[in-house]
N, C-alpha and C. Protein backbone atom coordinates (compact mmCIF):
# COMPACT_ATOMS: atom_id res chain seq x y z
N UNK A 1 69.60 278.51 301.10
CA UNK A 1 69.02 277.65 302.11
C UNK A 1 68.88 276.24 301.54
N UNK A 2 69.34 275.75 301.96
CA UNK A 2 69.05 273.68 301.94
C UNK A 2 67.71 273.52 303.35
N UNK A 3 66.89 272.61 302.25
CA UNK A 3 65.93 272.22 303.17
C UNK A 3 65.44 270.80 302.77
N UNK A 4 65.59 270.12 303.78
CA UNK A 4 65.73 268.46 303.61
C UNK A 4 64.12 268.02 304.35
N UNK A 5 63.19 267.49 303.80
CA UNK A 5 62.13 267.08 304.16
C UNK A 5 62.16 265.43 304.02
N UNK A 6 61.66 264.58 305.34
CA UNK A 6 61.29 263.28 305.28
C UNK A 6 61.98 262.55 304.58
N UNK A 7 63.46 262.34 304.25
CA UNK A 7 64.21 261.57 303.31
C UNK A 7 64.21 260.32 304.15
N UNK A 8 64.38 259.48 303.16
CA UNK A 8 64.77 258.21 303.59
C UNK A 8 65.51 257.66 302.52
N UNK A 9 66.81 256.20 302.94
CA UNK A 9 67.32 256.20 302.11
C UNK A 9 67.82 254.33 302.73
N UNK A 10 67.87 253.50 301.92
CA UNK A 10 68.70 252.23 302.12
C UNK A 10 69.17 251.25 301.35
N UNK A 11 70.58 250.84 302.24
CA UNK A 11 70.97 250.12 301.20
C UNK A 11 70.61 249.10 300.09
N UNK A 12 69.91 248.00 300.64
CA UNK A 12 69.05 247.10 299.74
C UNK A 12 67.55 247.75 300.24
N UNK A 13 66.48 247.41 299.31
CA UNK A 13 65.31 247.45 299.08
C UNK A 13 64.71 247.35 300.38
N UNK A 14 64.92 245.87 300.52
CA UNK A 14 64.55 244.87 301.19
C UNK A 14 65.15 245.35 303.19
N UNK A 15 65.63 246.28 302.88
CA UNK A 15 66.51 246.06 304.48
C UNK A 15 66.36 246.99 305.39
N UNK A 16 67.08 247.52 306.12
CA UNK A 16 66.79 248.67 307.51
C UNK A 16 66.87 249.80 306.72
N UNK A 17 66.15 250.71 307.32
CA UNK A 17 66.87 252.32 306.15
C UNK A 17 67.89 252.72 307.22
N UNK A 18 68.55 253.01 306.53
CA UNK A 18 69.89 253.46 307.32
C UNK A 18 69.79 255.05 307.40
N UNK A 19 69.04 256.08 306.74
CA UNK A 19 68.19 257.01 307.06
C UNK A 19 66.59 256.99 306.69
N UNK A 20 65.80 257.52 308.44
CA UNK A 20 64.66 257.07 308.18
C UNK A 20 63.90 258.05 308.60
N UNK A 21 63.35 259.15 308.07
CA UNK A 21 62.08 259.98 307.93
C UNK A 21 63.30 261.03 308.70
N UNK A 22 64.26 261.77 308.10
CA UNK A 22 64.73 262.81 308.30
C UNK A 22 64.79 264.33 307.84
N UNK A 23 64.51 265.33 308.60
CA UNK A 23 63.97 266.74 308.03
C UNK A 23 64.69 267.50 308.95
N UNK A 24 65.35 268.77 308.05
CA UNK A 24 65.69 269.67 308.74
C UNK A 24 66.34 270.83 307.55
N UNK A 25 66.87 271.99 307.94
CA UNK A 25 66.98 273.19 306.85
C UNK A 25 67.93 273.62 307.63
N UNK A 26 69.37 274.27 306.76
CA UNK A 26 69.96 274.63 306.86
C UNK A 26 70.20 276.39 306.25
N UNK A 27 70.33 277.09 306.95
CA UNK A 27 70.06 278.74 306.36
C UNK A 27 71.59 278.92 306.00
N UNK A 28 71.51 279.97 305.13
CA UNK A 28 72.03 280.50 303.91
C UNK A 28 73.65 280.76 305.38
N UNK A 29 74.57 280.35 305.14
CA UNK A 29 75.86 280.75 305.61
C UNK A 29 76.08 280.29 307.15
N UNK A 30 75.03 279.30 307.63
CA UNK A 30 74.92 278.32 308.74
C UNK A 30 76.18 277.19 308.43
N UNK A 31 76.72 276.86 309.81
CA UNK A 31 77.38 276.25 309.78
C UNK A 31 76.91 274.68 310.54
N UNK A 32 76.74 273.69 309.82
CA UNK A 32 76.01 272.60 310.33
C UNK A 32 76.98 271.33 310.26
N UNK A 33 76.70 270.44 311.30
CA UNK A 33 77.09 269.37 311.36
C UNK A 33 76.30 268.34 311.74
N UNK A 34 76.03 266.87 311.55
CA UNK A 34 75.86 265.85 312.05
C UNK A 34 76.44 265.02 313.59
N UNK A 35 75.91 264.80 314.42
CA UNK A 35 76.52 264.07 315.48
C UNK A 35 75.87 262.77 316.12
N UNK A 36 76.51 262.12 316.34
CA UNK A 36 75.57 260.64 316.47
C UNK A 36 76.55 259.71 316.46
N UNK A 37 76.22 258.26 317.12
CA UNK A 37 77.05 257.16 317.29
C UNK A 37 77.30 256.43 316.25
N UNK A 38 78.16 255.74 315.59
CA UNK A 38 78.27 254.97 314.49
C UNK A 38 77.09 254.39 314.44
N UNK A 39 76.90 253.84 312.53
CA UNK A 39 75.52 253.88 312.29
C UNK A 39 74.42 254.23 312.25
N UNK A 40 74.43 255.77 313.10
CA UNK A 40 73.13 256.57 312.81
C UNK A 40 72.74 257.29 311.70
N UNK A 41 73.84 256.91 310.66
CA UNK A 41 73.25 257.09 309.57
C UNK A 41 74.03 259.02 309.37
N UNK A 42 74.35 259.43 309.74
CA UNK A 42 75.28 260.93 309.78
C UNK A 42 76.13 260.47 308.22
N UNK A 43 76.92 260.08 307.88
CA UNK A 43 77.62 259.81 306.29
C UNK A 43 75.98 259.68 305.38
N UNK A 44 75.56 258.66 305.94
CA UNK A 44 74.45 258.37 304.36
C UNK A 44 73.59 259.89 304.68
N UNK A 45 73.05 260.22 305.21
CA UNK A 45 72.31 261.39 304.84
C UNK A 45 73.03 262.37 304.61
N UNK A 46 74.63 262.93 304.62
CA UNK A 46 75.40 263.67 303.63
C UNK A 46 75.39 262.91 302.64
N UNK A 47 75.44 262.09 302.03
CA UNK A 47 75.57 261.08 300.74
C UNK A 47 74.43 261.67 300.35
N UNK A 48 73.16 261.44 300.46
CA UNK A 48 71.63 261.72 300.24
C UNK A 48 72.07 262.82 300.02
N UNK A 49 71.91 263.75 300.37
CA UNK A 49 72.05 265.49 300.50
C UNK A 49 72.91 266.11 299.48
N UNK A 50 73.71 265.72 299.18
CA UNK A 50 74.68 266.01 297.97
C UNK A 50 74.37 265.51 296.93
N UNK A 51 74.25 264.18 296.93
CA UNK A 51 73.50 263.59 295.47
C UNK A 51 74.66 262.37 294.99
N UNK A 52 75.56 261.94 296.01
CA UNK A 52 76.34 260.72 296.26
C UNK A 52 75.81 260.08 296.30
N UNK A 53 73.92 259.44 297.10
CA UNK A 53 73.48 258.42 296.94
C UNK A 53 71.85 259.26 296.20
N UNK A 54 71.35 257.90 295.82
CA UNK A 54 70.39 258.28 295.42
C UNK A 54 68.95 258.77 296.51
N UNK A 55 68.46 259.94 296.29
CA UNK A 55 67.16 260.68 297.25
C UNK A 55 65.84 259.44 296.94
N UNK A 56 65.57 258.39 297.81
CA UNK A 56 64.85 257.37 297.37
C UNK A 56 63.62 257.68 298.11
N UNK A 57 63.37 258.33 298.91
CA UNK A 57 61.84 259.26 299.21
C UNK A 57 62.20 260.29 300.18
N UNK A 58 61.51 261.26 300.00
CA UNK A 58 61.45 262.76 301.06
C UNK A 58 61.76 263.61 299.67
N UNK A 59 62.12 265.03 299.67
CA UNK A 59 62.64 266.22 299.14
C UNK A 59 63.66 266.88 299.78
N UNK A 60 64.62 267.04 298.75
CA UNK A 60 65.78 268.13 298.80
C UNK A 60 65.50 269.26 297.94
N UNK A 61 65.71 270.76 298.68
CA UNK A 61 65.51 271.76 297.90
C UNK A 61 66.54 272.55 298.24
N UNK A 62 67.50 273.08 297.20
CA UNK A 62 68.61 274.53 297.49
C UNK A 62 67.94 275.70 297.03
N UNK A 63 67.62 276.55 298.03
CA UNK A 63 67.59 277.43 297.23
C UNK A 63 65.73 277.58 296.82
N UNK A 64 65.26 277.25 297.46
CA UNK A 64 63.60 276.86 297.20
C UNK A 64 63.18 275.79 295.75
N UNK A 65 64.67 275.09 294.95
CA UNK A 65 64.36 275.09 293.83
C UNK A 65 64.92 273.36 294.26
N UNK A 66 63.69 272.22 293.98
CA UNK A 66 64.01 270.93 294.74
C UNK A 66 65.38 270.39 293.74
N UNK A 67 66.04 269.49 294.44
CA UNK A 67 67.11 269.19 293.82
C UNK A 67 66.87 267.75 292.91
N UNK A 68 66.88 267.65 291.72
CA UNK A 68 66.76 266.13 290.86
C UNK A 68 68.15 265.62 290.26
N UNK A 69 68.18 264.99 290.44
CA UNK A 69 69.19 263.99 290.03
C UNK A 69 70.46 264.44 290.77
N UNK A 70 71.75 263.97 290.09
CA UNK A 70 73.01 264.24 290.54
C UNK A 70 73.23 266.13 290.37
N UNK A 71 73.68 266.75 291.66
CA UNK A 71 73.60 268.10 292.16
C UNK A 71 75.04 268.34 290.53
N UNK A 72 75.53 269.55 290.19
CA UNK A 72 76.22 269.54 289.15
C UNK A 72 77.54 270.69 289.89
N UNK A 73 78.15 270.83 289.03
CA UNK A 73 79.71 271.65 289.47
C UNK A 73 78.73 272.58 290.61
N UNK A 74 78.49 273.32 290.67
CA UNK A 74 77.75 274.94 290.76
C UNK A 74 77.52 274.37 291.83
N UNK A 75 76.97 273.46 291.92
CA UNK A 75 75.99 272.96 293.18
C UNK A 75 77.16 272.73 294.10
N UNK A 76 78.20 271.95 293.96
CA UNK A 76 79.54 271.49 294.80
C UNK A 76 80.22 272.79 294.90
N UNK A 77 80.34 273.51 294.22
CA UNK A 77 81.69 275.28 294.26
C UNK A 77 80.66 275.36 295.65
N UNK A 78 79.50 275.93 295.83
CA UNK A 78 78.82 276.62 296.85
C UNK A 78 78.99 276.08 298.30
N UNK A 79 78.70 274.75 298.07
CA UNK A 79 79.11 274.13 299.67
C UNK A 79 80.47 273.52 300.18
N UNK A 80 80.52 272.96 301.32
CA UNK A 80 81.57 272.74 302.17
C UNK A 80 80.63 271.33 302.12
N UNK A 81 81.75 270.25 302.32
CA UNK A 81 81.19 268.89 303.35
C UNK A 81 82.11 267.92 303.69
N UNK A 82 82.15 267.83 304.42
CA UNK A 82 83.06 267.00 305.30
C UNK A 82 82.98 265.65 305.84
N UNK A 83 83.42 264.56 305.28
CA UNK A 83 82.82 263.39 305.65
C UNK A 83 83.86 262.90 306.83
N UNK A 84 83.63 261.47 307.34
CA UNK A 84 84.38 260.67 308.25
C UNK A 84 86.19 260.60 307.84
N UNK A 85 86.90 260.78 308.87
CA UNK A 85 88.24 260.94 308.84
C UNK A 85 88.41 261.91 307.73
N UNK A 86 88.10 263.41 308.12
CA UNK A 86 88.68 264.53 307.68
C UNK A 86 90.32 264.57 308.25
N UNK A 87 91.14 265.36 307.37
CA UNK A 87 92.36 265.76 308.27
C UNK A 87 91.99 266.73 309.31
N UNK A 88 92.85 266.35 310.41
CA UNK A 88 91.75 267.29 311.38
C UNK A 88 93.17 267.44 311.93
N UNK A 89 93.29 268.99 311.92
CA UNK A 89 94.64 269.80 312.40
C UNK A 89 94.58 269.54 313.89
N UNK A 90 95.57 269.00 314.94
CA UNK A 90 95.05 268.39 316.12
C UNK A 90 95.54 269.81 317.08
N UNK A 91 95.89 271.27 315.84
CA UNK A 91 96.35 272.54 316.79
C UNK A 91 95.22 273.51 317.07
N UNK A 92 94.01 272.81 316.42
CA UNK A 92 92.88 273.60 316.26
C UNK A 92 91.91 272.89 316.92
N UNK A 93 90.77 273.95 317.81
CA UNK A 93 89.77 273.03 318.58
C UNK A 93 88.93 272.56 317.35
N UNK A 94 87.40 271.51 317.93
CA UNK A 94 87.30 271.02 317.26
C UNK A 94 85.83 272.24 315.93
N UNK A 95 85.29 273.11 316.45
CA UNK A 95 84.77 273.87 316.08
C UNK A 95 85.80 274.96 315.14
N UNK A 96 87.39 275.17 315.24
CA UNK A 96 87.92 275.68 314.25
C UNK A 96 88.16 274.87 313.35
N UNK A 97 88.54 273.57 313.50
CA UNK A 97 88.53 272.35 312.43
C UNK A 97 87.17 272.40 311.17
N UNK A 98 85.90 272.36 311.67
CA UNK A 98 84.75 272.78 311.03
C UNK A 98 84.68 273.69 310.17
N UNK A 99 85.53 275.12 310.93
CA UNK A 99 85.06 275.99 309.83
C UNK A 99 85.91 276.26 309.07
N UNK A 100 86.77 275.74 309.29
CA UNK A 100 88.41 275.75 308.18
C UNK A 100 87.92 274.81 306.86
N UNK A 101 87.34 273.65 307.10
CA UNK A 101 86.97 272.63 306.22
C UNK A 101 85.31 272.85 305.78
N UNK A 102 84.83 274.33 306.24
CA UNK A 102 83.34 274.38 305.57
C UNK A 102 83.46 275.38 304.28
């Protein structure tokens, strides 16, 4: 289980959070995605979540066990993630695309 409490995350210090007070848990063999209009922030909170950007307030936990610093091999073998302009087989709907690439 991934369970994401109150993260927030932005580019400069000083500026908009480009994710702002986001929480939610993903169960053990769930298949999840992000959806939202450009700029809602869907890439940076996979960035956050993996350990691509830095967790600058809230908690990430896999596994009940919180996640610190950069996630390591073990941590990447286990999941799937899929960022913006995946190859996306155009013979497959868009929910087989997902689980081919999770």
């Amino acid at each position: 289980m991934i369970e994401v409490k109150n993260i927030y995350h932005s580019y400069n210090k000083n500026d908009v959070y480009a994710v702002n007070d986001v929480s939610f848990t993903i169960e053990k063999g769930e298949i999840f995605g992000f959806l939202g209009p450009s700029g809602a922030g869907k890439t940076t909170t996979q960035g956050v979540l993996v350990g691509l950007l830095d967790l600058q307030q809230g908690d990430v936990s896999i596994d009940g066990k919180p996640r610190e610093g950069r996630p390591d091999k073990a941590f990447f073998n286990r999941i799937g993630v899929g960022f913006e302009r995946p190859n996306v087989y155009k013979k497959l709907t868009g929910l087989d695309n997902l689980k081919f690439h999770a």
